[in-house]
PDB file of N, CA and C in Angstrom:
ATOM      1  N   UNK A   1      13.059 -21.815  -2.607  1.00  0.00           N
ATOM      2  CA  UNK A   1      12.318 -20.730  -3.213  1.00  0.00           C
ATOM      3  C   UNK A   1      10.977 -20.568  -2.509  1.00  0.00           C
ATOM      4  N   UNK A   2      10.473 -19.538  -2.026  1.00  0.00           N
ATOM      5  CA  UNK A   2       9.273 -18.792  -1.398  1.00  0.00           C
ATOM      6  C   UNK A   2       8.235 -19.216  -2.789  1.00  0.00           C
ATOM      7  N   UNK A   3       7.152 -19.687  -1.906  1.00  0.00           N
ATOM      8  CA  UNK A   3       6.040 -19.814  -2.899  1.00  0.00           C
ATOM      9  C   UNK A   3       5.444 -18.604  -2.880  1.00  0.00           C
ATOM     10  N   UNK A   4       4.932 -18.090  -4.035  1.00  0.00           N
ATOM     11  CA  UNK A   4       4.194 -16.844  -4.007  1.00  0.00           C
ATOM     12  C   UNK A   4       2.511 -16.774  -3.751  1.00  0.00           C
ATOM     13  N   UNK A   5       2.432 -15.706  -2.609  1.00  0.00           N
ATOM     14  CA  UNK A   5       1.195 -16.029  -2.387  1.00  0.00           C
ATOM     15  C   UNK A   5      -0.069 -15.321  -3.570  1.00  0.00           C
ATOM     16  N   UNK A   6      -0.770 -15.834  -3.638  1.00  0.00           N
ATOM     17  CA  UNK A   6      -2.190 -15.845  -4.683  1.00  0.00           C
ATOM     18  C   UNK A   6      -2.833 -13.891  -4.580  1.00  0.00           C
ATOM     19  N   UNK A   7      -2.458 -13.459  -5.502  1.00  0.00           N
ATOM     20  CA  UNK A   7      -3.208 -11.992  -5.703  1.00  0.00           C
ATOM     21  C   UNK A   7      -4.493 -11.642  -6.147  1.00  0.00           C
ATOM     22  N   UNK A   8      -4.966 -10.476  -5.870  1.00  0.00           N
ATOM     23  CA  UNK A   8      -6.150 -10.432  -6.207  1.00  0.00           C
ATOM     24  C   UNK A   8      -6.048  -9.039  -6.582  1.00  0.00           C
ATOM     25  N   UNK A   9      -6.641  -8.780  -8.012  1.00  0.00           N
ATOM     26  CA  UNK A   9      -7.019  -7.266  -8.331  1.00  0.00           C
ATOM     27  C   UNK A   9      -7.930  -6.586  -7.662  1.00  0.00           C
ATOM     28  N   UNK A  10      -7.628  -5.326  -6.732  1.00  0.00           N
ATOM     29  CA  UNK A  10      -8.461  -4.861  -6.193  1.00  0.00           C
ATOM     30  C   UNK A  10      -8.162  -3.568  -6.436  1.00  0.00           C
ATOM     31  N   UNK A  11      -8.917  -2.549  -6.775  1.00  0.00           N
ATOM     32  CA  UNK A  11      -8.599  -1.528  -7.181  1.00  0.00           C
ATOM     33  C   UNK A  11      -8.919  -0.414  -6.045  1.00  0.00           C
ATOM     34  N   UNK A  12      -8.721   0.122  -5.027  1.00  0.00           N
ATOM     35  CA  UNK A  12      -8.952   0.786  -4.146  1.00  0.00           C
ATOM     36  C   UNK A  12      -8.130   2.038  -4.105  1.00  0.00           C
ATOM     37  N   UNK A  13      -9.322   3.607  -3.682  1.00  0.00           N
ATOM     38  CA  UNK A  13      -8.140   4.385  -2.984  1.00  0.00           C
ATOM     39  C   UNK A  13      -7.064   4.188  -2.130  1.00  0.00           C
ATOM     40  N   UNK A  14      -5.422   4.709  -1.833  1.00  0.00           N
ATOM     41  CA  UNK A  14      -4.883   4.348  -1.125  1.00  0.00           C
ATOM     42  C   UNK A  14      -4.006   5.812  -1.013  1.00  0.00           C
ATOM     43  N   UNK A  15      -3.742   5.854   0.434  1.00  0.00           N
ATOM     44  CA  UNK A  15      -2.530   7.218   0.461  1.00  0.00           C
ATOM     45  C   UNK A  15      -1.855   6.503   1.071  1.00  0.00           C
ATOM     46  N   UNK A  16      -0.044   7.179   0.791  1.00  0.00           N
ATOM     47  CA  UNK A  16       0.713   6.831   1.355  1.00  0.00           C
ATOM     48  C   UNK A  16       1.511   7.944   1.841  1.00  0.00           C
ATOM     49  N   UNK A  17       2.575   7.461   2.473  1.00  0.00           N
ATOM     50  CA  UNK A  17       3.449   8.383   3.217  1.00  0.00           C
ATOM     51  C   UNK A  17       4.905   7.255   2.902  1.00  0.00           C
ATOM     52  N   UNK A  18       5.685   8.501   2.471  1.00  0.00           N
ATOM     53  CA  UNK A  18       7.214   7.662   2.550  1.00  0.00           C
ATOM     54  C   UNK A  18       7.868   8.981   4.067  1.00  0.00           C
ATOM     55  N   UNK A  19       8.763   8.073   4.820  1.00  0.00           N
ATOM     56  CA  UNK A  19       9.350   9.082   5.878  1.00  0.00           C
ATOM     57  C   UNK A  19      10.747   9.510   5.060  1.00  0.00           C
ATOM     58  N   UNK A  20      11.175  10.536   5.186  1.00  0.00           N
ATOM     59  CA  UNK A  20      12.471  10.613   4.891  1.00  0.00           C
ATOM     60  C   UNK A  20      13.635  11.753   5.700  1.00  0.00           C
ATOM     61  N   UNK A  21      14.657  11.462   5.437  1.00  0.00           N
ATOM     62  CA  UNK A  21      15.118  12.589   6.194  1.00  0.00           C
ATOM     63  C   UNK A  21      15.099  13.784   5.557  1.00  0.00           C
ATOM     64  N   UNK A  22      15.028  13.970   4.556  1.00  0.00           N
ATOM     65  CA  UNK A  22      14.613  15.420   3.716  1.00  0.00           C
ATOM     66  C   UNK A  22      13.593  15.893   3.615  1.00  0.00           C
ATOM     67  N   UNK A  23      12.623  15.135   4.568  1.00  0.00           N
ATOM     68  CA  UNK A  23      11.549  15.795   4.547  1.00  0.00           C
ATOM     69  C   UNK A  23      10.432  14.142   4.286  1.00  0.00           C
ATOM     70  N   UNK A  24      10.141  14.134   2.983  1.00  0.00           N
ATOM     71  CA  UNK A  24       8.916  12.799   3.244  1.00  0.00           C
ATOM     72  C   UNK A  24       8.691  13.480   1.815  1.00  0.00           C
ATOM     73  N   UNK A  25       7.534  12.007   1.444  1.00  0.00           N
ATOM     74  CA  UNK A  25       6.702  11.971   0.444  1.00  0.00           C
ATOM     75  C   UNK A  25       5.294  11.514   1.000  1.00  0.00           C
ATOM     76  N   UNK A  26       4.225  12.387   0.337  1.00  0.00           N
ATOM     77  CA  UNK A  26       2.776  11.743   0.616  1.00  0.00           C
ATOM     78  C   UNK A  26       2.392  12.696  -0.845  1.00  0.00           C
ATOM     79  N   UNK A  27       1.573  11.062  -0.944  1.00  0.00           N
ATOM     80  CA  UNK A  27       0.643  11.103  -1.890  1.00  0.00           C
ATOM     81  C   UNK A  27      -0.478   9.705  -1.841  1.00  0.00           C
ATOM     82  N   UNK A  28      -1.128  10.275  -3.394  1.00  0.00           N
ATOM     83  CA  UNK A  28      -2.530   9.401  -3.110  1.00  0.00           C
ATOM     84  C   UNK A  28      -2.479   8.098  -4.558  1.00  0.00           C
ATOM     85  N   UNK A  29      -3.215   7.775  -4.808  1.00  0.00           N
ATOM     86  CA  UNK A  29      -3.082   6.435  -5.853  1.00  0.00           C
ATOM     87  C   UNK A  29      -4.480   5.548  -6.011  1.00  0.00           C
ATOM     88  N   UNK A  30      -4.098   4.279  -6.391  1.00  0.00           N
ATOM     89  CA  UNK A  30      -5.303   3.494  -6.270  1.00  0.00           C
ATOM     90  C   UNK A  30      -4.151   1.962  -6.597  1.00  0.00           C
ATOM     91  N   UNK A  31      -4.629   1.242  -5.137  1.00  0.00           N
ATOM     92  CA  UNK A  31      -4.053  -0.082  -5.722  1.00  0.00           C
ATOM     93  C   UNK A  31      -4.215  -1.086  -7.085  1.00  0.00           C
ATOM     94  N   UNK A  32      -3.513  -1.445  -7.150  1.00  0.00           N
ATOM     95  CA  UNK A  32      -3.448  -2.339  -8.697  1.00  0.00           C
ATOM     96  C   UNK A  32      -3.862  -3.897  -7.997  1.00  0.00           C
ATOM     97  N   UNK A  33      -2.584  -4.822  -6.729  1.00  0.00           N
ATOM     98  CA  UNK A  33      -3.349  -6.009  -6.499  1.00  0.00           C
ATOM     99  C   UNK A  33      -2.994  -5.868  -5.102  1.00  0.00           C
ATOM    100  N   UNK A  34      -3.454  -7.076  -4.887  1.00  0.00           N
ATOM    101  CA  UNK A  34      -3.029  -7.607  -3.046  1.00  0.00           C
ATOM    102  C   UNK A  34      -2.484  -8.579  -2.662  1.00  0.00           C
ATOM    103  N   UNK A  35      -2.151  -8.923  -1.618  1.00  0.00           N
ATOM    104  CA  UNK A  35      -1.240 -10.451  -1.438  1.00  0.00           C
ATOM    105  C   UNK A  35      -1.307 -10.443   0.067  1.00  0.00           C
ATOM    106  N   UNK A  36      -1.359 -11.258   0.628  1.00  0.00           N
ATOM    107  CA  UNK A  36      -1.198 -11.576   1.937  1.00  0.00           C
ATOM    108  C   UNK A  36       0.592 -11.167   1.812  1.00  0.00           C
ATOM    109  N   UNK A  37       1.533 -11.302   1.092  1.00  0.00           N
ATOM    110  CA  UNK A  37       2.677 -10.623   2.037  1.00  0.00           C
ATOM    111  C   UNK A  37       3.292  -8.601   0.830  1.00  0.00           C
ATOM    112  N   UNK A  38       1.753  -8.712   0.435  1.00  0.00           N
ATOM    113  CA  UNK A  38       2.604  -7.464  -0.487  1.00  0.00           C
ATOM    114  C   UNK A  38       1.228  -6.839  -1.513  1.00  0.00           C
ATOM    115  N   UNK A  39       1.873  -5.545  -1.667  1.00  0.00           N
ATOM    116  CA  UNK A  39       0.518  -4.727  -2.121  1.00  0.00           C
ATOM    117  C   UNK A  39       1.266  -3.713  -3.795  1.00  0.00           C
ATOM    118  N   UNK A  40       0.575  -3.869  -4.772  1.00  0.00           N
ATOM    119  CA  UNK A  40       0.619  -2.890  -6.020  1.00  0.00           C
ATOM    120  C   UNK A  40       0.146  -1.751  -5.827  1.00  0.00           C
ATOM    121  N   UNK A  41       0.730  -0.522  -5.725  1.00  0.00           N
ATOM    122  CA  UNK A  41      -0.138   0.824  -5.696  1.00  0.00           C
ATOM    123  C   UNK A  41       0.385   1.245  -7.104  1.00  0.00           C
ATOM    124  N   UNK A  42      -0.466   2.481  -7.561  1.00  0.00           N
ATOM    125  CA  UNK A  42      -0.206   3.284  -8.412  1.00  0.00           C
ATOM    126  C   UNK A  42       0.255   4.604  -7.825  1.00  0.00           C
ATOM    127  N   UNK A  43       1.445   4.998  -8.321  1.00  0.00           N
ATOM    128  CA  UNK A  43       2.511   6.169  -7.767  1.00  0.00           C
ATOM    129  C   UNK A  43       2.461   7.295  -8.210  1.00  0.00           C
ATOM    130  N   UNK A  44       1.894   8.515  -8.408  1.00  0.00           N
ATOM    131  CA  UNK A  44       2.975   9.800  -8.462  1.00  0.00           C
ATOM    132  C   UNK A  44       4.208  10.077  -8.303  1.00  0.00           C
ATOM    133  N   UNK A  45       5.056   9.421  -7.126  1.00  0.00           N
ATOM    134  CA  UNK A  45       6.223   9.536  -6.860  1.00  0.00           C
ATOM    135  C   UNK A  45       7.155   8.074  -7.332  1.00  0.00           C
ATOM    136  N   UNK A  46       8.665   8.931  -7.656  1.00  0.00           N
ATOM    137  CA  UNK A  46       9.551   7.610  -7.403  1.00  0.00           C
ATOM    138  C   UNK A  46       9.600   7.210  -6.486  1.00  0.00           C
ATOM    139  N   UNK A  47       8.955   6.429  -5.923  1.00  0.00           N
ATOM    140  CA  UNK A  47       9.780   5.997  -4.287  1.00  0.00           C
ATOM    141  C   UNK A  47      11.017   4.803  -4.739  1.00  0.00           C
ATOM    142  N   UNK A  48      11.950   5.177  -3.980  1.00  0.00           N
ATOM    143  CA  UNK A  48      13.177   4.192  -3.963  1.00  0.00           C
ATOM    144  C   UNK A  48      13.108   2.855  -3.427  1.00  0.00           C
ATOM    145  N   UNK A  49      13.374   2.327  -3.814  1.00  0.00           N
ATOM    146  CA  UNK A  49      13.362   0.863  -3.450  1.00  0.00           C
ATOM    147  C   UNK A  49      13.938   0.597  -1.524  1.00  0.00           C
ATOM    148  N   UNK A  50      13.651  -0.208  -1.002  1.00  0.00           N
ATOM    149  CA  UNK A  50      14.320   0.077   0.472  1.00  0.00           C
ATOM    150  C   UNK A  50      13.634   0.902   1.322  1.00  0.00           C
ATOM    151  N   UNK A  51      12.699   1.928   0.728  1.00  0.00           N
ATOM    152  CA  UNK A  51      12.434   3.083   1.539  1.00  0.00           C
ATOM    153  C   UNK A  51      11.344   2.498   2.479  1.00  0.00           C
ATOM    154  N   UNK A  52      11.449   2.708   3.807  1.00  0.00           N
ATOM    155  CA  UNK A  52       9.592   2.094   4.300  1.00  0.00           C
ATOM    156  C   UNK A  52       8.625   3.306   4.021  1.00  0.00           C
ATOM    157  N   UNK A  53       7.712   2.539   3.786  1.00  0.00           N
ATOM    158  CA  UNK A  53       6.438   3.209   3.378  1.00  0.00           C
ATOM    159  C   UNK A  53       4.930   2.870   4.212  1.00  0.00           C
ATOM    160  N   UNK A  54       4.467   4.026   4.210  1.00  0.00           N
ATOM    161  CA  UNK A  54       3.038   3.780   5.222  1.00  0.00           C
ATOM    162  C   UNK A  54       1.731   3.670   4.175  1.00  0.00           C
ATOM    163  N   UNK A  55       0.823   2.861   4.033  1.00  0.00           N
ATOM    164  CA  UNK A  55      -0.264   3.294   3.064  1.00  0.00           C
ATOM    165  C   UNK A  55      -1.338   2.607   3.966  1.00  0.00           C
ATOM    166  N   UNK A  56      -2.479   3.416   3.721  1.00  0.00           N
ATOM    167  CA  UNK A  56      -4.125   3.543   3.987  1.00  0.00           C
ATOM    168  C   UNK A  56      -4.803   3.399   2.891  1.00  0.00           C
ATOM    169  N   UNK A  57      -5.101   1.617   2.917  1.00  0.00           N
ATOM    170  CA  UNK A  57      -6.226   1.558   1.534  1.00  0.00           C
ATOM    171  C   UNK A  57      -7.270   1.376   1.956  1.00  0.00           C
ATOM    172  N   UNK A  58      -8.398   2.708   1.494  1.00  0.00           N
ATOM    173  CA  UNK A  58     -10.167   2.506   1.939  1.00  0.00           C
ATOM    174  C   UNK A  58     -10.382   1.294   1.312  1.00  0.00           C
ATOM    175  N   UNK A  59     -11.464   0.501   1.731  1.00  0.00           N
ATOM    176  CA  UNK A  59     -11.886  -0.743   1.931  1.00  0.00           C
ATOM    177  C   UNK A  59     -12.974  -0.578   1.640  1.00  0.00           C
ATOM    178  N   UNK A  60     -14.178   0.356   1.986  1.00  0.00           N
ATOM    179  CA  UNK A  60     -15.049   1.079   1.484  1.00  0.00           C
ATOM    180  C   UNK A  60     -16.384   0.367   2.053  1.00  0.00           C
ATOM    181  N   UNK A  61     -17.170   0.054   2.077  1.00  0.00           N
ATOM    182  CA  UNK A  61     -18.263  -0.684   2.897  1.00  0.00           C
ATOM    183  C   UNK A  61     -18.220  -2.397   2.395  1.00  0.00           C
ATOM    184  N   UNK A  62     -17.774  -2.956   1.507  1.00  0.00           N
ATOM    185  CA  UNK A  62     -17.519  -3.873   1.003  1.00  0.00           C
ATOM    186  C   UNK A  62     -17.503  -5.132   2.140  1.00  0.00           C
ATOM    187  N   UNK A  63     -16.565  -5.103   3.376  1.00  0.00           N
ATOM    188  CA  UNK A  63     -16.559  -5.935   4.814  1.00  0.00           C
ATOM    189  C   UNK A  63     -17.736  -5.285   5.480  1.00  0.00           C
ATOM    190  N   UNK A  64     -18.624  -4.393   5.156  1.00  0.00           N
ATOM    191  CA  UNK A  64     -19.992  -4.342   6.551  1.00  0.00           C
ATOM    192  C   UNK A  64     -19.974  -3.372   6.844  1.00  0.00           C
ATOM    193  N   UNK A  65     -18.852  -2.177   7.154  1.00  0.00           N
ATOM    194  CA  UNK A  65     -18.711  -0.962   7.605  1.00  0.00           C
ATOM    195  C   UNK A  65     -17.524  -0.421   6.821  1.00  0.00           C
ATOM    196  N   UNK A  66     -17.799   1.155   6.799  1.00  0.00           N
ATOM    197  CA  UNK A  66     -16.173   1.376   6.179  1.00  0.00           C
ATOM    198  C   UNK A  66     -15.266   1.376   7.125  1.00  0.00           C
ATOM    199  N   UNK A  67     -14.174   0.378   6.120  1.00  0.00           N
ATOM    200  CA  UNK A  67     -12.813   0.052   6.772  1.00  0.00           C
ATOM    201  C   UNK A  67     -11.965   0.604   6.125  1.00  0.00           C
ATOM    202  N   UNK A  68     -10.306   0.718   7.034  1.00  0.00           N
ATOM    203  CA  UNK A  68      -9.212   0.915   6.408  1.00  0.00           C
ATOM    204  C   UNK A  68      -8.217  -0.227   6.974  1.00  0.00           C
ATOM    205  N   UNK A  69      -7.405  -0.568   6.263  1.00  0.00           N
ATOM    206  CA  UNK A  69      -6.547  -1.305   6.345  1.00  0.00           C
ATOM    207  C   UNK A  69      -5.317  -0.546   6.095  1.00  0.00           C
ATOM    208  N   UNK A  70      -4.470  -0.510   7.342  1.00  0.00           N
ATOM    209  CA  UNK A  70      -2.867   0.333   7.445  1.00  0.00           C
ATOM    210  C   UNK A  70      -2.248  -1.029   6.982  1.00  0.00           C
ATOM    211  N   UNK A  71      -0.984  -0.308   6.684  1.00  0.00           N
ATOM    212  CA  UNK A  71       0.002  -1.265   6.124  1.00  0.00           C
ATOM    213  C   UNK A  71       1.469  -0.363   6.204  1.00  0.00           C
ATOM    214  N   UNK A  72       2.251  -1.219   7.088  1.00  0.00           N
ATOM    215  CA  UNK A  72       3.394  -0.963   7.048  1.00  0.00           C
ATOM    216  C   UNK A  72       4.415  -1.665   6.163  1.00  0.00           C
ATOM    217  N   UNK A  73       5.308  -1.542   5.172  1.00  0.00           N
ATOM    218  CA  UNK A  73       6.213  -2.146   4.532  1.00  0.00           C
ATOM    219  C   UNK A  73       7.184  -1.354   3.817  1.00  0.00           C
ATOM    220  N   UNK A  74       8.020  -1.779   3.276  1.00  0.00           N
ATOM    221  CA  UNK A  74       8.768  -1.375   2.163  1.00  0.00           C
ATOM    222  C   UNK A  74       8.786  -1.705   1.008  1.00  0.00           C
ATOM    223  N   UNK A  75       9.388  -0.607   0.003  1.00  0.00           N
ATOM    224  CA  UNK A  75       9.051  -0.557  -1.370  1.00  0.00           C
ATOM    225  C   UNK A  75       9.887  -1.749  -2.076  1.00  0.00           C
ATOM    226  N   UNK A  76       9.546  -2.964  -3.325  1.00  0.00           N
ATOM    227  CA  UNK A  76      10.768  -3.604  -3.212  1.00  0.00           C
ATOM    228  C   UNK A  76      10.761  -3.465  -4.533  1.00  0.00           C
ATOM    229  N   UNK A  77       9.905  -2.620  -5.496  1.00  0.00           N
ATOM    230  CA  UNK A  77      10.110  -2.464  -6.663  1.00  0.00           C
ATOM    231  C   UNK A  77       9.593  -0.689  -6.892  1.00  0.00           C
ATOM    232  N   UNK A  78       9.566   0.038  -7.807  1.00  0.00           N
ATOM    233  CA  UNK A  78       9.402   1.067  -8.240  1.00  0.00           C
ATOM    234  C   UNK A  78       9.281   1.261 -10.036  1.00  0.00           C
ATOM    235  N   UNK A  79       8.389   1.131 -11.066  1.00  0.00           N
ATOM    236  CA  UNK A  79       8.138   1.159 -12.543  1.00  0.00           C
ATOM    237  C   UNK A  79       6.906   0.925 -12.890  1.00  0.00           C
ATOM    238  N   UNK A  80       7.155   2.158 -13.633  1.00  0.00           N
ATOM    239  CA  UNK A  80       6.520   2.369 -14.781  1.00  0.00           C
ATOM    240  C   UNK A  80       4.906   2.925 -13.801  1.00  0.00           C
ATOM    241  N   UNK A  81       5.329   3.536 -12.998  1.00  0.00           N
ATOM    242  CA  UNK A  81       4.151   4.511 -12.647  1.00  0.00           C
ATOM    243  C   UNK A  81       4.016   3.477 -10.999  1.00  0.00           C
ATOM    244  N   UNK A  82       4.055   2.484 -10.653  1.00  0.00           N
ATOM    245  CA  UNK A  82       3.683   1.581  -9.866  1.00  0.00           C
ATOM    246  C   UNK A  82       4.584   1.488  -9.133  1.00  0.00           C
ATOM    247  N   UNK A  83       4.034   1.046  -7.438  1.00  0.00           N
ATOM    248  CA  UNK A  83       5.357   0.525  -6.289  1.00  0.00           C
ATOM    249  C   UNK A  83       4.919  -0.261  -5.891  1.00  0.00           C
ATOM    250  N   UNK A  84       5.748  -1.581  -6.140  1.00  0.00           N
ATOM    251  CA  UNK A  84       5.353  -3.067  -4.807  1.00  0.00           C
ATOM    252  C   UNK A  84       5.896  -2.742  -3.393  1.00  0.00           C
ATOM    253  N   UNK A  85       5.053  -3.081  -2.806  1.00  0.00           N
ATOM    254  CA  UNK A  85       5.625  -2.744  -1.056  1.00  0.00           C
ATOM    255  C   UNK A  85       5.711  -4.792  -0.622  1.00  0.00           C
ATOM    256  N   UNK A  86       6.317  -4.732   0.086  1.00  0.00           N
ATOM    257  CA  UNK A  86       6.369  -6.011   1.291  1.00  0.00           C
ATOM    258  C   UNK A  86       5.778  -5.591   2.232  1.00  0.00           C
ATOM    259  N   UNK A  87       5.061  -6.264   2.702  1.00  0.00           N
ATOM    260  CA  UNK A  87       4.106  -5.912   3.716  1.00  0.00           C
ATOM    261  C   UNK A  87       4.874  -6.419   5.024  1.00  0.00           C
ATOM    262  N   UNK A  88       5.304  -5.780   5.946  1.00  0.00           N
ATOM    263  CA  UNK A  88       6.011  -5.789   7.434  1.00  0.00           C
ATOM    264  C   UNK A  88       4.945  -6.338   8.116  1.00  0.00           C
ATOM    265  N   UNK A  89       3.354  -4.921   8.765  1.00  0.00           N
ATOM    266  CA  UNK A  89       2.464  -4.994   9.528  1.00  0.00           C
ATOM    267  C   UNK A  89       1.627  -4.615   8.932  1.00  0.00           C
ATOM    268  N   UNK A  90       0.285  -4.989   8.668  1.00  0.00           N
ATOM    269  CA  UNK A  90      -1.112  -4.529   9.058  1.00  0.00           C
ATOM    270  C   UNK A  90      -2.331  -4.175   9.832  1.00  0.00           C
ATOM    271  N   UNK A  91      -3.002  -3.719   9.667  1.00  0.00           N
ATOM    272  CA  UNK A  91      -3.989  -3.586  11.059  1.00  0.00           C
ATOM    273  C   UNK A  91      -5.436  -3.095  10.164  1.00  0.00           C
ATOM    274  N   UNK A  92      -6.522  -3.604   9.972  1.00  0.00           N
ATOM    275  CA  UNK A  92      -8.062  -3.360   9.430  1.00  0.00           C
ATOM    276  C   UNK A  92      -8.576  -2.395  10.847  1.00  0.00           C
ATOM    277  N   UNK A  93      -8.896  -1.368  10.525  1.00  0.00           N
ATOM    278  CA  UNK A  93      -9.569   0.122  11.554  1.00  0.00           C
ATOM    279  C   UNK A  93     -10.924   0.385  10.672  1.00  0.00           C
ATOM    280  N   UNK A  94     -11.858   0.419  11.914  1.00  0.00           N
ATOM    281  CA  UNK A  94     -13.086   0.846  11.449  1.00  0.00           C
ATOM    282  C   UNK A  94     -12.661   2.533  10.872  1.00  0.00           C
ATOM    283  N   UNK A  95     -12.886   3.087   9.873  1.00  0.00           N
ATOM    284  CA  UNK A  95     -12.554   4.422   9.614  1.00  0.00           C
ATOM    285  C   UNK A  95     -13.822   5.770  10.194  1.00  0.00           C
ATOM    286  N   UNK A  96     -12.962   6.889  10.906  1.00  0.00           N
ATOM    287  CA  UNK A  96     -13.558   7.409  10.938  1.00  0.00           C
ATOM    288  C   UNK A  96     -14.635   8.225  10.185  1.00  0.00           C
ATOM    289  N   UNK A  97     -14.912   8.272   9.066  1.00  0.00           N
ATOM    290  CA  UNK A  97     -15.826   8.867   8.486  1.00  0.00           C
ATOM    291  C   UNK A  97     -17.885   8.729   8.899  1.00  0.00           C
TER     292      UNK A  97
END
């Protein structure tokens, strides 16, 4: 059994993008927690479980400058307003603003 890694409530803007072949989903949210292998957003959309998903959570001046942190993963849950992603890749980008 995978030990689970240690979360932290962080409540941040976040947009995402689901790709799809019918077209896609984007929308916006605010994360619920974090994990070194996985992230809580708050959803507008169903996203389906399986689906990969792209999200951009502002970071906000909090590290020194505003940052964003990309995140590539897939969705591995979907309820009650909320989507857990698995986190694939990340990358922290100074944001343009």
């Amino acid at each position: 059994m995978t030990e689970r890694s240690p979360r932290y409530e962080i409540s941040k803007p976040v947009e995402y993008h689901v790709r799809s072949t019918g077209g896609g989903i984007q929308g916006a949210g605010r994360t619920v927690n974090i994990s070194r292998r996985g992230v809580l957003f708050e959803s507008q959309h169903e996203i389906g479980v399986g689906k990969r998903i792209e999200l951009v959570v502002d970071m906000g001046d909090e590290m020194g400058a505003p940052t964003q942190l990309h995140i590539q993963g897939v969705a591995v849950r979907n309820q009650d307003g909320a989507v857990a992603v698995a986190i694939k890749k990340y990358k922290l980008k100074a944001s343009n603003n």
